[in-house]
Protein backbone atom coordinates (compact mmCIF):
# COMPACT_ATOMS: atom_id res chain seq x y z
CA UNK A 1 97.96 39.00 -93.32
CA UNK A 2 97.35 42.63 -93.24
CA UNK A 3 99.22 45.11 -91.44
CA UNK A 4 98.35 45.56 -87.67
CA UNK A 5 96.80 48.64 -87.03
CA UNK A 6 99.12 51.15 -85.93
CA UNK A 7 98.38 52.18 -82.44
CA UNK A 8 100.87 54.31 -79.78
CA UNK A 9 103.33 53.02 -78.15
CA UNK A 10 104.77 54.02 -74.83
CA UNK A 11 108.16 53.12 -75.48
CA UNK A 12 108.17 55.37 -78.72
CA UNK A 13 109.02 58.80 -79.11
CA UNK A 14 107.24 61.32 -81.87
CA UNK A 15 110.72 63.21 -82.57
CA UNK A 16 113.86 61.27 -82.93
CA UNK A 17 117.04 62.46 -84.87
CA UNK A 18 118.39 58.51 -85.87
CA UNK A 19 117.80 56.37 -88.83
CA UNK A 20 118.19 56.64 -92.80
CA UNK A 21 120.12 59.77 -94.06
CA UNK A 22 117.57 60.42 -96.11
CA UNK A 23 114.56 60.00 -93.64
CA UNK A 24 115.43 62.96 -91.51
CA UNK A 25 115.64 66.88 -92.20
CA UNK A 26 117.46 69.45 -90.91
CA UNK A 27 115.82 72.36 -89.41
CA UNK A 28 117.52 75.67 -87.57
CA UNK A 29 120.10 76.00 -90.07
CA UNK A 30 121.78 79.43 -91.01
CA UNK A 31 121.13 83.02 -90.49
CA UNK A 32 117.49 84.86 -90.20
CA UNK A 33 117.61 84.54 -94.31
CA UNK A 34 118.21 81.24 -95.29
CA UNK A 35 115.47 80.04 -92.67
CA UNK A 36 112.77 82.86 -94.15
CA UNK A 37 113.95 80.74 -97.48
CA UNK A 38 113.62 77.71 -95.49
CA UNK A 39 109.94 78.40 -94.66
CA UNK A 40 109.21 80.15 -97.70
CA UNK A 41 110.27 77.33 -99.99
CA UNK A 42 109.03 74.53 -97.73
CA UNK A 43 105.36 75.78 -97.71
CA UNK A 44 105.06 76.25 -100.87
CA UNK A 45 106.68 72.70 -102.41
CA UNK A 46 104.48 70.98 -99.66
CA UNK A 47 101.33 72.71 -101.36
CA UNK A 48 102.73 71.57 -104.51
CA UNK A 49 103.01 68.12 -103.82
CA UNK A 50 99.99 68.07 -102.28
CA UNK A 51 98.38 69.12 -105.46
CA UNK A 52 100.28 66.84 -107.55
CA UNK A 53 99.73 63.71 -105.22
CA UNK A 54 95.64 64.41 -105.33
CA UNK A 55 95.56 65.39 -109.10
CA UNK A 56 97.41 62.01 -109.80
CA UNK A 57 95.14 60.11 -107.70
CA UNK A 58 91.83 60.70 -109.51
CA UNK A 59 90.37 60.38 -105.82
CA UNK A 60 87.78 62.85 -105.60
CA UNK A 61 87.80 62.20 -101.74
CA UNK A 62 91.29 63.31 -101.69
CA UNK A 63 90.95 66.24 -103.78
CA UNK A 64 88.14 67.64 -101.52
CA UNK A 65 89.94 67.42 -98.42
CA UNK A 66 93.75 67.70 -99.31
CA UNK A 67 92.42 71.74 -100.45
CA UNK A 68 92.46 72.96 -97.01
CA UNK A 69 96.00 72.53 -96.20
CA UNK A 70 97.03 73.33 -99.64
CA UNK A 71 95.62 76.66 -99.12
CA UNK A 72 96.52 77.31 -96.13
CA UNK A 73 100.51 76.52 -97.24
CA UNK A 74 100.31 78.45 -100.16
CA UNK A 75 98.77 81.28 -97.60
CA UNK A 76 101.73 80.75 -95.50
CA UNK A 77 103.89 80.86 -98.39
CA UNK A 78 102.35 84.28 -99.27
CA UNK A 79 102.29 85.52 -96.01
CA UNK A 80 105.61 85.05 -95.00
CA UNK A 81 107.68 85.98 -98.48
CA UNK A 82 106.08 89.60 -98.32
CA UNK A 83 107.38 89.73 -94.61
CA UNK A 84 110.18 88.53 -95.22
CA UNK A 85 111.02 91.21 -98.37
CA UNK A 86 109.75 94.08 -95.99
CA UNK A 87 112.09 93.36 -93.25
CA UNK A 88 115.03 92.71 -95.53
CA UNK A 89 113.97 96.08 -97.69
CA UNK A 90 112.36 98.02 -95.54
CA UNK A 91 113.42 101.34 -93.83
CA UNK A 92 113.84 101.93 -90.52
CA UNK A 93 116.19 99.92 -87.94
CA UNK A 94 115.38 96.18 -87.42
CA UNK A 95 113.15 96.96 -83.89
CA UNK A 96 110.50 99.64 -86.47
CA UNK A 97 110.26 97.25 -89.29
CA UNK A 98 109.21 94.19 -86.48
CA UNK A 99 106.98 96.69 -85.00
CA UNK A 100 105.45 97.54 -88.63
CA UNK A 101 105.50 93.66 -89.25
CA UNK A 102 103.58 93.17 -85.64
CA UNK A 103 101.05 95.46 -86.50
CA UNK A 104 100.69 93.53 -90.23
CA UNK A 105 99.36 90.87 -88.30
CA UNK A 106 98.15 88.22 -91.02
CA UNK A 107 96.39 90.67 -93.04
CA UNK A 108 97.50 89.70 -96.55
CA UNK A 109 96.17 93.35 -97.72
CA UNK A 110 98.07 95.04 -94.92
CA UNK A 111 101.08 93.37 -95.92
CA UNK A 112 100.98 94.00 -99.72
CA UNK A 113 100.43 97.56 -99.25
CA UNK A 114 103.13 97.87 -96.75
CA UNK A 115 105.38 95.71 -99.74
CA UNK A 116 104.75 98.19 -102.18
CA UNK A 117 105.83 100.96 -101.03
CA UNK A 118 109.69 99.19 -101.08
CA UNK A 119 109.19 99.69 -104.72
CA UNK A 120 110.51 102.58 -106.62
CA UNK A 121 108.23 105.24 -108.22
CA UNK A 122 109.76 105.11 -111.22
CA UNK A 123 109.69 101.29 -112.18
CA UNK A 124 108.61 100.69 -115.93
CA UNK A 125 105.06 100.49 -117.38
CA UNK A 126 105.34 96.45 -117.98
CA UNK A 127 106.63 96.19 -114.24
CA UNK A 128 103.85 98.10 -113.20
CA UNK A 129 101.08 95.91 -114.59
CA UNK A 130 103.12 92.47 -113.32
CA UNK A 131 102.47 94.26 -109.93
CA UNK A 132 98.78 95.06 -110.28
CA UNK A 133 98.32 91.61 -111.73
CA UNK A 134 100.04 89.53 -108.69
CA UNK A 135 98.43 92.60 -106.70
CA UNK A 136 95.00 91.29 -107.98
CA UNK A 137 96.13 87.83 -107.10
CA UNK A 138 96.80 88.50 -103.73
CA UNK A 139 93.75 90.28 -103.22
CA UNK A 140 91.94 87.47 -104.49
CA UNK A 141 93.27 85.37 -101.36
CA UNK A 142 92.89 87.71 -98.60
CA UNK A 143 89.09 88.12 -100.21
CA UNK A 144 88.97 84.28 -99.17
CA UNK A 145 90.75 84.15 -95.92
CA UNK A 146 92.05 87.67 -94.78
CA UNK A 147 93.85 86.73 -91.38
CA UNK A 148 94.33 82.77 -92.05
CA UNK A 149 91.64 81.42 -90.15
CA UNK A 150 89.44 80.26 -93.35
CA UNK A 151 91.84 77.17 -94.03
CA UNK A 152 92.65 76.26 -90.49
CA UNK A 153 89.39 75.50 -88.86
CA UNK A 154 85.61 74.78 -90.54
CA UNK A 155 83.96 76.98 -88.63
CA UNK A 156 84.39 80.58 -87.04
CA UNK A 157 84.51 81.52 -83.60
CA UNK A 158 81.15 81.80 -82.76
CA UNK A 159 80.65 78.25 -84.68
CA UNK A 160 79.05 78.99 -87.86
CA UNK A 161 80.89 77.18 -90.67
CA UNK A 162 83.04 79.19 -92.58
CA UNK A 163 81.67 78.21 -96.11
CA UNK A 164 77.92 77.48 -95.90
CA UNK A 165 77.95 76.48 -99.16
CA UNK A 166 79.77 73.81 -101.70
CA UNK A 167 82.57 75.99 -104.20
CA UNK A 168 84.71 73.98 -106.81
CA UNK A 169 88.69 75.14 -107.12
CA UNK A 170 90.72 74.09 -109.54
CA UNK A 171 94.22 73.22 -107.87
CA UNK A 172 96.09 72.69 -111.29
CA UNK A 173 95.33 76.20 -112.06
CA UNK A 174 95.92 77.22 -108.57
CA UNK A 175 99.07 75.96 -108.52
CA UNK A 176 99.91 77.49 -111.70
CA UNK A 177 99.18 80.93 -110.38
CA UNK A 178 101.04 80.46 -107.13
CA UNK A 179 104.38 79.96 -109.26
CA UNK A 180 104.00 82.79 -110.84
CA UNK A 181 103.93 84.35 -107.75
CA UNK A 182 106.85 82.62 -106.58
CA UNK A 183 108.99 83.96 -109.68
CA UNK A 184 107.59 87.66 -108.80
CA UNK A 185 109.00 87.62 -105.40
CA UNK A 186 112.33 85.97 -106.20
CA UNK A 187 112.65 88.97 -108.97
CA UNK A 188 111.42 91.19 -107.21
CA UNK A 189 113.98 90.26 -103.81
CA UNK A 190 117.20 90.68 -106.84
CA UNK A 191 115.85 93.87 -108.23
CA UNK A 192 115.28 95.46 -104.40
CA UNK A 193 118.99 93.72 -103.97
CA UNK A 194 120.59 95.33 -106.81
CA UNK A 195 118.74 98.43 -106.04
CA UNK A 196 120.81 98.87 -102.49
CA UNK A 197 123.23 97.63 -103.60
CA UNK A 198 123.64 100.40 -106.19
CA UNK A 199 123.18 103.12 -103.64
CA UNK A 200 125.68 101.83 -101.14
């Protein structure tokens, strides 16, 4: 017999903290840090299993609708690790640097530009081109969906779809890209670290 369809139920809750050990997560752990890692790290291994899962399926149907929410997480992911390096580098007291990050929005241009300039001046030539080349990246994105709206919702606010016309992505490569990204930020967080740390 196959499964009943599932259906709500009024004697069922959506959040519930029992069960398995290894059925529920913990969320609202540690300081401001460890949850910008929290966030940082979840989006991004969600879009990566996503990409994995549809890649493995050799489900065309899946592939062409899991890439919406694999973008927008690796957006997130994006988004969010550039914040979080600005307010953990950035000058100024902690009320400037949210008022710089307010005023970021989620303009992914906005946000890189206000990243670099944490970076020294005097960094070395093969740092410099690992910058422009993520820099390029990044640009890439926000060319697709500046303020992340593109991902979220098929059509704009006045209703006209966002892409009018069929595009092909390859989310192996994608993925590929958005690691290296990953790496940059994670050296780039111990080399701003060591930097301060230096100066103190």
């Amino acid at each position: 017999m196959d499964d009943p369809l599932p259906w709500p139920d009024e004697y069922k809750k959506l959040f519930v903290q029992g069960g398995d050990y290894f059925e529920f997560a913990h969320f609202g752990w540690g300081d401001m840090w460890q949850q910008f890692y929290g966030y940082c790290a979840g989006y991004k291994r969600a879009a990566d299993c996503l990409v994995d899962d549809a890649i493995c399926s050799c489900d065309t149907s899946r592939l062409d609708t899991v890439i919406f929410p694999v973008l927008f997480l690796y957006r997130q992911f994006i988004e969010l690790s550039l914040k979080q390096l600005i307010l953990e580098f950035g000058d100024g007291s902690c009320d400037e640097k949210v008022e710089r990050l307010k005023q970021l929005n989620h303009d992914l241009d906005a946000s890189w530009r206000e990243f670099v300039r944490l970076l020294p001046k005097s960094i070395e030539a093969h740092e410099q081109k690992t910058v422009k080349v993520v820099e390029k990246y990044i640009r890439e994105f926000a060319g697709v969906d500046k303020s992340s709206y593109s991902f979220r919702y098929p059509v704009a606010k006045n209703l006209t779809l966002i892409f009018g016309k069929e595009q092909r992505l390859n989310l192996r490569h994608l993925k590929e890209r958005m690691s290296e990204i990953e790496s940059f930020f994670c050296g780039v967080s111990g080399f701003l670290d060591d930097l301060r740390t230096n100066q103190e």
